[in-house]
C-alpha atoms as a PDB file:
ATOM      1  CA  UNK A   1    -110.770-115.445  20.570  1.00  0.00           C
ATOM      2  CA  UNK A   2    -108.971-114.504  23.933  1.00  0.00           C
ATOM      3  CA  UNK A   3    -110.216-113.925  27.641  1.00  0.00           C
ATOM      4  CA  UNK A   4    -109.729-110.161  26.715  1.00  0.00           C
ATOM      5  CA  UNK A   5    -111.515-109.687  23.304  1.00  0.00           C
ATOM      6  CA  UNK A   6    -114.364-111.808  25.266  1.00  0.00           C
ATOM      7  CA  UNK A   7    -115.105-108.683  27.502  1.00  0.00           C
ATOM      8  CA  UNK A   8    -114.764-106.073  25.102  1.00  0.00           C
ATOM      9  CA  UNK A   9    -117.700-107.504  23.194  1.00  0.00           C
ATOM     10  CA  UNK A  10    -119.653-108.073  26.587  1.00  0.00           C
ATOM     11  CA  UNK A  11    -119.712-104.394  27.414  1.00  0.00           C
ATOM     12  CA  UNK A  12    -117.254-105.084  30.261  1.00  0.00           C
ATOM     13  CA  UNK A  13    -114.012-102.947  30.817  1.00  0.00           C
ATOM     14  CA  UNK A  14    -111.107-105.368  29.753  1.00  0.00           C
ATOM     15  CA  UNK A  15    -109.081-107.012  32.928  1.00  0.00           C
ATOM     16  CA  UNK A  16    -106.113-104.796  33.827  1.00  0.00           C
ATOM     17  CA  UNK A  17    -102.444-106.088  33.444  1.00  0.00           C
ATOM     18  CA  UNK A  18    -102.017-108.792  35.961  1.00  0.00           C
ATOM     19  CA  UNK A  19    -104.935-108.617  37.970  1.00  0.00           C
ATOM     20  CA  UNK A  20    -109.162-108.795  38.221  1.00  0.00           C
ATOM     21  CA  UNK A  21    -112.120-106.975  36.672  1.00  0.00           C
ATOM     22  CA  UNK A  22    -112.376-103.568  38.032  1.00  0.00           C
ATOM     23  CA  UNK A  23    -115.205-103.327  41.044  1.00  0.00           C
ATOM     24  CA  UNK A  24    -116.278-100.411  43.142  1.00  0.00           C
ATOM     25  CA  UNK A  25    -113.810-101.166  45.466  1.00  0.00           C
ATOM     26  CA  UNK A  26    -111.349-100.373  43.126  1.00  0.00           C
ATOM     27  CA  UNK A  27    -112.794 -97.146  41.726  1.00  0.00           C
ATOM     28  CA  UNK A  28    -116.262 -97.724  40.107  1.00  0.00           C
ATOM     29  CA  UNK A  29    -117.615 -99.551  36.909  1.00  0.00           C
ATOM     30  CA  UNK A  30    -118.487 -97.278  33.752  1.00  0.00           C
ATOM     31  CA  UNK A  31    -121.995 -97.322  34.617  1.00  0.00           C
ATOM     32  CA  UNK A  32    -120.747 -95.171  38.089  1.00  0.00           C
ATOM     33  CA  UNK A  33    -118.547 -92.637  36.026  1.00  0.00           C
ATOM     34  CA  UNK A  34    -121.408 -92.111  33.902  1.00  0.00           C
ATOM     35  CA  UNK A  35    -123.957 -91.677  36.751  1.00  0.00           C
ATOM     36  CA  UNK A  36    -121.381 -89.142  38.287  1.00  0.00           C
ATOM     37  CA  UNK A  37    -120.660 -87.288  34.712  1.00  0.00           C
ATOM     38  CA  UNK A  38    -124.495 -86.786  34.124  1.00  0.00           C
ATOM     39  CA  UNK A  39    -125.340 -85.689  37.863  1.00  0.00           C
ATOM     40  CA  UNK A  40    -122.095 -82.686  37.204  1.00  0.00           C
ATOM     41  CA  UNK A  41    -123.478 -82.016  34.247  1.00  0.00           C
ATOM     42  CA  UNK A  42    -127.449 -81.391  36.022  1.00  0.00           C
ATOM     43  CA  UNK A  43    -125.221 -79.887  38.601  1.00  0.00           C
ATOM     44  CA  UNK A  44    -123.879 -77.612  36.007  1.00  0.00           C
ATOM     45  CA  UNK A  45    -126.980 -76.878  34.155  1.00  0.00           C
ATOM     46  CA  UNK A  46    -128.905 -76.020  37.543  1.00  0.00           C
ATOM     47  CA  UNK A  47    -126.324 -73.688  38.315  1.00  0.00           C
ATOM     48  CA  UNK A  48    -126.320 -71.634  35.254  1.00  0.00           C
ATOM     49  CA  UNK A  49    -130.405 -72.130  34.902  1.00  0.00           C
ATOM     50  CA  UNK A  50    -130.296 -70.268  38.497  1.00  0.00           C
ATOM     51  CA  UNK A  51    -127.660 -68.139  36.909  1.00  0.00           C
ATOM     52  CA  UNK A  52    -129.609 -67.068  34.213  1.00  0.00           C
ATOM     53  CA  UNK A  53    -133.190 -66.848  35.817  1.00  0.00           C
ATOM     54  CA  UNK A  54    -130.747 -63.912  38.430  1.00  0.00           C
ATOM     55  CA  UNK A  55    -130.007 -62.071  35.442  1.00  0.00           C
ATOM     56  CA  UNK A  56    -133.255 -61.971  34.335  1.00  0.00           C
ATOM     57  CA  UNK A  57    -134.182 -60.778  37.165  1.00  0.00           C
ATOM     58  CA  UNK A  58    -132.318 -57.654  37.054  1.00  0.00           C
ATOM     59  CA  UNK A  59    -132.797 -57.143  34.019  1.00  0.00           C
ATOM     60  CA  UNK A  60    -136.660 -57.138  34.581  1.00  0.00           C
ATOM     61  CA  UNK A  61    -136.510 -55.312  37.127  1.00  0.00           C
ATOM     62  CA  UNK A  62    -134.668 -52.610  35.196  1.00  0.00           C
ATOM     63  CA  UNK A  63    -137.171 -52.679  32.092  1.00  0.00           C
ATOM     64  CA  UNK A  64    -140.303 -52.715  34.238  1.00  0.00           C
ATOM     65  CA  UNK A  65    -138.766 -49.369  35.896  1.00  0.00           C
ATOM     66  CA  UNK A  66    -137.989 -47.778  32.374  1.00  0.00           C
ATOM     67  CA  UNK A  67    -141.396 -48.863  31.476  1.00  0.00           C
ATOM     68  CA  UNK A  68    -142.659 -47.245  34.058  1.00  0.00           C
ATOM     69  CA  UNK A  69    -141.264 -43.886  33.511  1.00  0.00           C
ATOM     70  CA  UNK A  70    -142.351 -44.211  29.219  1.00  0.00           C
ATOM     71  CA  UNK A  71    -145.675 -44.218  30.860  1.00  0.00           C
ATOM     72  CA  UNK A  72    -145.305 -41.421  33.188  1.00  0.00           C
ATOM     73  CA  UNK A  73    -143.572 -39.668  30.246  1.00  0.00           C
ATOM     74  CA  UNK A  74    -146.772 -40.644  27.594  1.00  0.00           C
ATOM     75  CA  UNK A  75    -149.094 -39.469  30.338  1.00  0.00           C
ATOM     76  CA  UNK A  76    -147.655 -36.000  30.590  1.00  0.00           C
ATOM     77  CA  UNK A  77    -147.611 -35.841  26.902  1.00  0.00           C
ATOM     78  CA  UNK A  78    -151.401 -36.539  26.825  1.00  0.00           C
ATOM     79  CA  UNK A  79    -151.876 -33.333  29.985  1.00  0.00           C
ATOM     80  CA  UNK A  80    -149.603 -31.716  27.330  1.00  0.00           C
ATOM     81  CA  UNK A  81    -152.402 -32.168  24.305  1.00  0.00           C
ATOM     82  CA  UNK A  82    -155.245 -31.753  26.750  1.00  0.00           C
ATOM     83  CA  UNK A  83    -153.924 -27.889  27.644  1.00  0.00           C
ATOM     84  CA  UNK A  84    -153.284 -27.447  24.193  1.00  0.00           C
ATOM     85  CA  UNK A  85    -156.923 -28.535  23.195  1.00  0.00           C
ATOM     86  CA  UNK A  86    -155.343 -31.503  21.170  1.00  0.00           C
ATOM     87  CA  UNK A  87    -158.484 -34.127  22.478  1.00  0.00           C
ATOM     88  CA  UNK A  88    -157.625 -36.378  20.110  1.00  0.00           C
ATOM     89  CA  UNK A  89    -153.643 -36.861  21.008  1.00  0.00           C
ATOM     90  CA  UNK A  90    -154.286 -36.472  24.382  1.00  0.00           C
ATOM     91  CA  UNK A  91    -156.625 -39.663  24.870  1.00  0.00           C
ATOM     92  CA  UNK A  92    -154.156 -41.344  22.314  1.00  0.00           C
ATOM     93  CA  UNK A  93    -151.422 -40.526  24.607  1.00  0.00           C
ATOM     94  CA  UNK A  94    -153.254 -41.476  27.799  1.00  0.00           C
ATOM     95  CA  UNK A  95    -154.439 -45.230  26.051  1.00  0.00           C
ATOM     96  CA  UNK A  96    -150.882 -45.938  25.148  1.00  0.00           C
ATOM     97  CA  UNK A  97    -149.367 -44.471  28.647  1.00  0.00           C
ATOM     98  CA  UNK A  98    -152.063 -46.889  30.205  1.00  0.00           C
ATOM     99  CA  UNK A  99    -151.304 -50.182  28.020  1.00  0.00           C
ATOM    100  CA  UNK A 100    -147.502 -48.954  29.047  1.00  0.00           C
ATOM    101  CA  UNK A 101    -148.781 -49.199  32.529  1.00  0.00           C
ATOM    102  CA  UNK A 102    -150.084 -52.935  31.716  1.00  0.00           C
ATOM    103  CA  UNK A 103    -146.936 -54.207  30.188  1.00  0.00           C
ATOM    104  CA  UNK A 104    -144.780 -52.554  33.832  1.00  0.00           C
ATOM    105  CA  UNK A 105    -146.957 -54.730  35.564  1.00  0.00           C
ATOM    106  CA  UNK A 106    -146.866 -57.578  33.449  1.00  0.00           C
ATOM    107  CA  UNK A 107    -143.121 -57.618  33.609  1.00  0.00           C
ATOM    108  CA  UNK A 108    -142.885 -57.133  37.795  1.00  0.00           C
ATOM    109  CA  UNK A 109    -144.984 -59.799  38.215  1.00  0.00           C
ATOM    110  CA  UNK A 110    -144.689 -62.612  36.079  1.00  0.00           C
ATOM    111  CA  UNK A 111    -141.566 -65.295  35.029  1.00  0.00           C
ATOM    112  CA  UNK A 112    -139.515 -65.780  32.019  1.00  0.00           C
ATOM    113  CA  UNK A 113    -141.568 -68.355  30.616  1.00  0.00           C
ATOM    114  CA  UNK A 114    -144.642 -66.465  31.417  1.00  0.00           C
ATOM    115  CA  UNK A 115    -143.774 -63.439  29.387  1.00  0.00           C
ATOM    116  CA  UNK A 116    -142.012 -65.614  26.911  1.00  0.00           C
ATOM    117  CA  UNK A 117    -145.359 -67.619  26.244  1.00  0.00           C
ATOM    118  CA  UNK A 118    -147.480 -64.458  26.559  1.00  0.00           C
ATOM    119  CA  UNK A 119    -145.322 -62.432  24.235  1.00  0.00           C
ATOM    120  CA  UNK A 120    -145.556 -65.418  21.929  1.00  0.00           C
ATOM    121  CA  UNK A 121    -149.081 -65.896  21.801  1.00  0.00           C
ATOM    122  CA  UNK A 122    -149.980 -62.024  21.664  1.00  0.00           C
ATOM    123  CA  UNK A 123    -148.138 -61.733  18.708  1.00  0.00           C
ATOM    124  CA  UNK A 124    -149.646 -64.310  16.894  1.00  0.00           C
ATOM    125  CA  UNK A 125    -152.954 -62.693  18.220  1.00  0.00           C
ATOM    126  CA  UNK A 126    -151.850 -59.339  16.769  1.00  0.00           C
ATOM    127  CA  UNK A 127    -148.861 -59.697  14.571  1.00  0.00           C
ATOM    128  CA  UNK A 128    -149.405 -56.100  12.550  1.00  0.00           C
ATOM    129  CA  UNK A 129    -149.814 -55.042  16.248  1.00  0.00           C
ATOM    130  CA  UNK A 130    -146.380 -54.094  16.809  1.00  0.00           C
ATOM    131  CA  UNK A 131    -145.501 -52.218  13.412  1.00  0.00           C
ATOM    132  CA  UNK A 132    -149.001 -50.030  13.489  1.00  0.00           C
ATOM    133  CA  UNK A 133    -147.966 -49.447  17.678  1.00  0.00           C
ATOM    134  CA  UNK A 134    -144.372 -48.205  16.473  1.00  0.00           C
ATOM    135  CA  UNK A 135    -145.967 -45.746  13.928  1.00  0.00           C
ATOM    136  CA  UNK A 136    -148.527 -44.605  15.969  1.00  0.00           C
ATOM    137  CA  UNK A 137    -146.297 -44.381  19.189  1.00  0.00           C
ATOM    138  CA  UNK A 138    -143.702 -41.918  16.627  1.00  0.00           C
ATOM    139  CA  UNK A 139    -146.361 -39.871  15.428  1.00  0.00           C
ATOM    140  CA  UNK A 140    -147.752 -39.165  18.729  1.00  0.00           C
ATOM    141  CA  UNK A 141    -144.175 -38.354  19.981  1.00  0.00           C
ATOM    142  CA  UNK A 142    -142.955 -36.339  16.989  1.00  0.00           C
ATOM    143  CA  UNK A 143    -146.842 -34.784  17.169  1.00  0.00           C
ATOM    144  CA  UNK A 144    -145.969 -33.684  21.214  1.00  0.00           C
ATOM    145  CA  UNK A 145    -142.369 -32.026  20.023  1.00  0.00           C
ATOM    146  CA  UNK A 146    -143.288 -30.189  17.764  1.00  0.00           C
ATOM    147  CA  UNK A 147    -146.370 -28.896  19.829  1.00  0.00           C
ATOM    148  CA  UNK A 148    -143.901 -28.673  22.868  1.00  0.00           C
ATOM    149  CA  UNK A 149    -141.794 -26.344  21.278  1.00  0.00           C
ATOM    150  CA  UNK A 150    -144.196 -24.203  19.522  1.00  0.00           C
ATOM    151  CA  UNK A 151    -145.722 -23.957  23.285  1.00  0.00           C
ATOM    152  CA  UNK A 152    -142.088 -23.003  24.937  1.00  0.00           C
ATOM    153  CA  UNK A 153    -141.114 -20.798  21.404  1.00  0.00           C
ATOM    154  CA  UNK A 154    -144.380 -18.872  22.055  1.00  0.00           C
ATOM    155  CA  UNK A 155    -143.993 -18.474  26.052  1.00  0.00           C
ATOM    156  CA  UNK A 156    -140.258 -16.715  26.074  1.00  0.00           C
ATOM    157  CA  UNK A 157    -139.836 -13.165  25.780  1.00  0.00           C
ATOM    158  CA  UNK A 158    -137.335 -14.025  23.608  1.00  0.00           C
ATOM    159  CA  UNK A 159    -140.581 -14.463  20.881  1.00  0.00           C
ATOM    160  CA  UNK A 160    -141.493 -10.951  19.847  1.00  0.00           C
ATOM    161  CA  UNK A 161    -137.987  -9.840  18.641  1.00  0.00           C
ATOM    162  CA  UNK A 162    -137.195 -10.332  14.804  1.00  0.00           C
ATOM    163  CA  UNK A 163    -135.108 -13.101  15.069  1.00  0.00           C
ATOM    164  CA  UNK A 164    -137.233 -15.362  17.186  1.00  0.00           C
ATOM    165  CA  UNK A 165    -136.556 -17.139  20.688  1.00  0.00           C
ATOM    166  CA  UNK A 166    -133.735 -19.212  19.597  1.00  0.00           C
ATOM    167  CA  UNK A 167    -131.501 -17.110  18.313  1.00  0.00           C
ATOM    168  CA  UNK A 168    -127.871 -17.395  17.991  1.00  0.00           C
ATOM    169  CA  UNK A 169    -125.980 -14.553  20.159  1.00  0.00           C
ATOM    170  CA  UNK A 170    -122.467 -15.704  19.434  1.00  0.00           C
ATOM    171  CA  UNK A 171    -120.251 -12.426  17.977  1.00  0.00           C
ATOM    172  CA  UNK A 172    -119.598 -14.847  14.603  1.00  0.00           C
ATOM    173  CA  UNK A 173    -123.203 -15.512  14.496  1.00  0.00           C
ATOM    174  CA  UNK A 174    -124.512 -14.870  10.664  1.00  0.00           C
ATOM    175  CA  UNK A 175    -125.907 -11.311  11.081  1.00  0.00           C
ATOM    176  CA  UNK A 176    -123.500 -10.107  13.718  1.00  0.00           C
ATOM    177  CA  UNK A 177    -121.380  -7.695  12.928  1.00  0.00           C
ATOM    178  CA  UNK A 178    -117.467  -8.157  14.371  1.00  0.00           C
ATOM    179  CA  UNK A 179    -118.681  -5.993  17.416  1.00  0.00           C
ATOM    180  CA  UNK A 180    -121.269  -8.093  17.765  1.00  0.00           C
ATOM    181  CA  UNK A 181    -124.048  -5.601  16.404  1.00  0.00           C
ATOM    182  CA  UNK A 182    -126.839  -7.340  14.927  1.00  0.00           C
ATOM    183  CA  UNK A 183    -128.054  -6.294  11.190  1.00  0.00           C
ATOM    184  CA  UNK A 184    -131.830  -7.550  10.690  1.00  0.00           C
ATOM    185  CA  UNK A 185    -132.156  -9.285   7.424  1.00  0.00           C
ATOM    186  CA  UNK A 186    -128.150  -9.906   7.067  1.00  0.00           C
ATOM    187  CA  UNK A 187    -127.151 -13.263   6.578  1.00  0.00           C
ATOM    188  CA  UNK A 188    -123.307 -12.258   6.411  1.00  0.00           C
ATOM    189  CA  UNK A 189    -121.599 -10.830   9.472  1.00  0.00           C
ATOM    190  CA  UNK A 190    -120.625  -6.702   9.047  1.00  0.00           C
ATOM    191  CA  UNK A 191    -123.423  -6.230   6.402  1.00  0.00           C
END
């Protein structure tokens, strides 16, 4: 066995052609590269950990404020029930507008692994939670629509002719004659 397969077993770079052992005068053992590598790569995953925690940020930010205005938006649906004498879907409206409220906050004020840890615990809480709040949240929406327009279909002026509030008044309507004279019961224009 040689001088050079001597320190390649030892852990030791080999000796360069013609000369000594490398030394941190000369440009650093192995145990220095790898001390420089790993304090890039910390470097590097600092940087995109800030990175990422500035995104989410925004993006927080953003989704608190769209939160924000579901709730406003679930609130006037539940004044919408309450003039319509709909008690019921109005305080449903106004419970889920305030638990909207709750979750704005939550997300203005707390970190990524705060939400990520309270999300993650709530739903192992309440795991049907989120499928029963989906179906409830539709009905009470699809509920308000169809209310809402009943309420605007019976406010127009529009209401007490034959044809109703929404009617088409394009000349090639159905029931519209070329001229665009309308024949009450025709479903065929020039009937």
């Amino acid at each position: 066995m040689n001088e050079h397969d001597q320190h390649r077993g030892a852990g030791t770079s080999p000796m360069p052609p013609g000369g000594s052992p490398s030394t941190p005068a000369s440009g650093g053992t192995r145990d220095e590269l790898k001390g420089r590598a790993r304090e890039s790569a910390e470097d590097v995953k600092g940087a995109a950990q800030q990175r990422v925690n500035s995104l989410f940020d925004n993006q927080k930010s953003a989704a608190a404020e769209q939160t924000h205005k579901v709730s406003q938006a679930l609130h006037r649906m539940g004044d919408e029930f309450d003039q319509q004498q709909q008690t019921t879907f109005s305080r449903w409206a106004n419970q889920l507008a305030d638990q909207t409220d709750r979750v704005a906050d939550q997300l203005r004020h707390q970190d990524l692994q705060r939400l990520m840890r309270s999300a993650g615990a709530y739903s192992r809480r309440e795991p049907m939670l989120f499928m029963g709040g989906a179906i409830a949240a539709g009905f009470v929406v699809s509920r308000f629509l169809r209310s809402s327009s009943r309420h605007r279909h019976d406010a127009t002026p529009a209401a007490s002719s034959s044809r109703g509030a929404y009617q088409d008044t394009s000349p090639d309507a159905p029931g519209r004659t070329p001229g665009g004279v309308t024949h009450p019961g025709s479903q065929t224009p020039g009937l």
